[in-house]
C-alpha atoms as a PDB file:
ATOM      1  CA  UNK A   1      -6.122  45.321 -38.427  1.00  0.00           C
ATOM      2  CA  UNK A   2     -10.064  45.473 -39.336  1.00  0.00           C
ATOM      3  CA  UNK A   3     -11.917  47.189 -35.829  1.00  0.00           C
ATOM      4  CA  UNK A   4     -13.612  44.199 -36.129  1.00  0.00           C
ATOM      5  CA  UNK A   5     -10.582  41.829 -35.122  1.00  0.00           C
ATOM      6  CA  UNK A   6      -9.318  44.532 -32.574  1.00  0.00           C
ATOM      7  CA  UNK A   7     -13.074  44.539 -30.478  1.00  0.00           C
ATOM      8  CA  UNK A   8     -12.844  40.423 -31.070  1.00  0.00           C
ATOM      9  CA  UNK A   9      -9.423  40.521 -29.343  1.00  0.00           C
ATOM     10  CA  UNK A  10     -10.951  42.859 -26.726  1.00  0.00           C
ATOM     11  CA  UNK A  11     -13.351  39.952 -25.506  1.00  0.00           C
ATOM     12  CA  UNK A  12     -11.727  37.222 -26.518  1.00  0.00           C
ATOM     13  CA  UNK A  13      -8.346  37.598 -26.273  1.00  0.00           C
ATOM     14  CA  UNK A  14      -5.497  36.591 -28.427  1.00  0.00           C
ATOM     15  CA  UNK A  15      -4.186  32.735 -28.893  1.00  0.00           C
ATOM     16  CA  UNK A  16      -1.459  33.793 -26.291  1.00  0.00           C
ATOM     17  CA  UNK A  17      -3.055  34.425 -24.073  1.00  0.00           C
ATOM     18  CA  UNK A  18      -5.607  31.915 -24.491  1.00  0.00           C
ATOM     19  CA  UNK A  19      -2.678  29.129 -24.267  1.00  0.00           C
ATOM     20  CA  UNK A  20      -1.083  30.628 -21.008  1.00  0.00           C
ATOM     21  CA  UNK A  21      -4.353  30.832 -19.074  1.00  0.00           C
ATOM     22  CA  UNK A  22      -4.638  27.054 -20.151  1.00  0.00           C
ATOM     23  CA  UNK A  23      -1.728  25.707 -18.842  1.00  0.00           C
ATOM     24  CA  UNK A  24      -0.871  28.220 -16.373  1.00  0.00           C
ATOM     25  CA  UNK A  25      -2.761  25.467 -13.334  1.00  0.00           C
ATOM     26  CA  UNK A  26       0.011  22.644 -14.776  1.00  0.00           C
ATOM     27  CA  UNK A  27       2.404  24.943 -14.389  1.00  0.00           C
ATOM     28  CA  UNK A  28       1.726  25.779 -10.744  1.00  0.00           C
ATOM     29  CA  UNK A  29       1.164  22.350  -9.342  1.00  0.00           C
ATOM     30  CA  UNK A  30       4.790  21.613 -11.516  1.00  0.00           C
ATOM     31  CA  UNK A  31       5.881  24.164  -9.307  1.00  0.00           C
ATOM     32  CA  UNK A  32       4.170  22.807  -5.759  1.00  0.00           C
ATOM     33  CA  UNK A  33       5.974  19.634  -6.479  1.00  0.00           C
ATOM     34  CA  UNK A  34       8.986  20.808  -7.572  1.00  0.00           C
ATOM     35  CA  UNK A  35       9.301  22.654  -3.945  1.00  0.00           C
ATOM     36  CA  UNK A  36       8.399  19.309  -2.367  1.00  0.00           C
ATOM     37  CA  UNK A  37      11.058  17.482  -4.047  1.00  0.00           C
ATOM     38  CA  UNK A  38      13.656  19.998  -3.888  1.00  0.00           C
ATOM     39  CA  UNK A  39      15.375  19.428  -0.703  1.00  0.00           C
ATOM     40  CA  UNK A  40      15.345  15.567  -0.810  1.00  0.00           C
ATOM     41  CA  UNK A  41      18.413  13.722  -1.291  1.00  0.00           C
ATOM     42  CA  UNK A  42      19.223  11.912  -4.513  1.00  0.00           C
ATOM     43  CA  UNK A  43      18.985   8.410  -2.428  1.00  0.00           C
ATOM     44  CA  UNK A  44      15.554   9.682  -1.172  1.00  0.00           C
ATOM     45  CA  UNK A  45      14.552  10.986  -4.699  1.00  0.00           C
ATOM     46  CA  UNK A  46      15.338   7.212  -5.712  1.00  0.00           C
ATOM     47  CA  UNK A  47      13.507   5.837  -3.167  1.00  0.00           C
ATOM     48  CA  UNK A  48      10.488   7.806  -4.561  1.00  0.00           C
ATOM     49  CA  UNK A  49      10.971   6.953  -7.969  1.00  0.00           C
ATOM     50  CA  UNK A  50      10.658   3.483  -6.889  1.00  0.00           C
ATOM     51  CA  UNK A  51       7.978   3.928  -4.563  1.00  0.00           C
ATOM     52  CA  UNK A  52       6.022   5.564  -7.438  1.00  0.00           C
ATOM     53  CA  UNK A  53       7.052   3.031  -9.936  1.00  0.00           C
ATOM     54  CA  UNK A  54       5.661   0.035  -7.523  1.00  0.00           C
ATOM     55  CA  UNK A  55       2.680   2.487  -7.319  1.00  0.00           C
ATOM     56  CA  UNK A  56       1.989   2.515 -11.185  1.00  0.00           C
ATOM     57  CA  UNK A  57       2.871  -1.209 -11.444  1.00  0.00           C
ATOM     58  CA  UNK A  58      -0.065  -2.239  -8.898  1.00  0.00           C
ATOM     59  CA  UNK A  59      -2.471   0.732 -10.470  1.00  0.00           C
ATOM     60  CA  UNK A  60      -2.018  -1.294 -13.891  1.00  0.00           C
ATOM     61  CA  UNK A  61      -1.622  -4.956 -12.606  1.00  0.00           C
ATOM     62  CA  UNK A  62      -5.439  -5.645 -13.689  1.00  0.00           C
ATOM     63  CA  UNK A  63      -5.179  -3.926 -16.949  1.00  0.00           C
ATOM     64  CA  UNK A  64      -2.175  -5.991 -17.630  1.00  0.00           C
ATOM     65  CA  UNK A  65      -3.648  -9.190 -16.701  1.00  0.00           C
ATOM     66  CA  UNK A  66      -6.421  -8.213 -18.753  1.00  0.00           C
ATOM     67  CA  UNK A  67      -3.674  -8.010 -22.027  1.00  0.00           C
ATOM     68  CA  UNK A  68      -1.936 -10.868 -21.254  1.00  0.00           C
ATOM     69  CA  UNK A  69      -4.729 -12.965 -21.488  1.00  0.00           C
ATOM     70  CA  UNK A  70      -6.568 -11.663 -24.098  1.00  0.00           C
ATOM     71  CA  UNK A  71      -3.014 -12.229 -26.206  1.00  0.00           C
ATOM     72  CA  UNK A  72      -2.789 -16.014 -24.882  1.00  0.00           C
ATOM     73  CA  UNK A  73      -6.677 -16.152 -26.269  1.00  0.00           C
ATOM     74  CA  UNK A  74      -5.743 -14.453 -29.496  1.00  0.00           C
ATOM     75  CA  UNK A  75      -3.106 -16.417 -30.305  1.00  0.00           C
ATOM     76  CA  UNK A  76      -4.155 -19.666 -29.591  1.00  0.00           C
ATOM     77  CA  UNK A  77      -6.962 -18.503 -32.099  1.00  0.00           C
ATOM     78  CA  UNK A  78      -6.494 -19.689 -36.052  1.00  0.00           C
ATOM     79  CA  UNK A  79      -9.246 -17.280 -37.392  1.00  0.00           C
ATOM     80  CA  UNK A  80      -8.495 -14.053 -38.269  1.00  0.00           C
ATOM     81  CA  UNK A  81     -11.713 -12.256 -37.294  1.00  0.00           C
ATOM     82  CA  UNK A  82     -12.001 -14.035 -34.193  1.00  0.00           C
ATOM     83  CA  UNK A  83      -8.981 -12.825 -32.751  1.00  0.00           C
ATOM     84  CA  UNK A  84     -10.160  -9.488 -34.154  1.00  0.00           C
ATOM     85  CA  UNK A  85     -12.697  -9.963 -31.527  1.00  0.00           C
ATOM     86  CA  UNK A  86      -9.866  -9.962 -28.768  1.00  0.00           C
ATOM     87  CA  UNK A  87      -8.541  -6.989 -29.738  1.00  0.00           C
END
């Protein structure tokens, strides 16, 4: 190694380390949920799973909406770049 890429590394740091420092704050809330979840039940854990899945469904409803009807509008269309415009 070149002194130049050892003083770089000194400043810098090396792509390791670089990638653990960025993930390092996913991996602790993974962990602060984990610890939450641990001592449920598996009927409680699937009683969250659905209460999170009727969460996501009601998050998205509008979105969805949104797709459905620009689909009904697109393929009622004939042209082609009209229904480009729906996409």
């Amino acid at each position: 190694m070149s002194i130049v890429t050892k003083v770089l590394g000194l400043f810098l740091g090396n792509k390791y380390e670089r990638d653990i420092k960025e993930i390092n704050p996913f991996v602790e809330k993974t962990h602060i949920e984990f610890n939450k979840l641990q001592d449920l039940s598996n009927d409680r854990l699937r009683d969250r799973t659905l209460e999170l899945k009727k969460r996501i469904l009601d998050y998205i409803k509008e979105d969805e909406a949104e797709i459905a009807s620009l689909r009904e509008k697109s393929e009622k269309e004939d042209d082609v770049y009209k229904k480009e415009e729906f996409i």
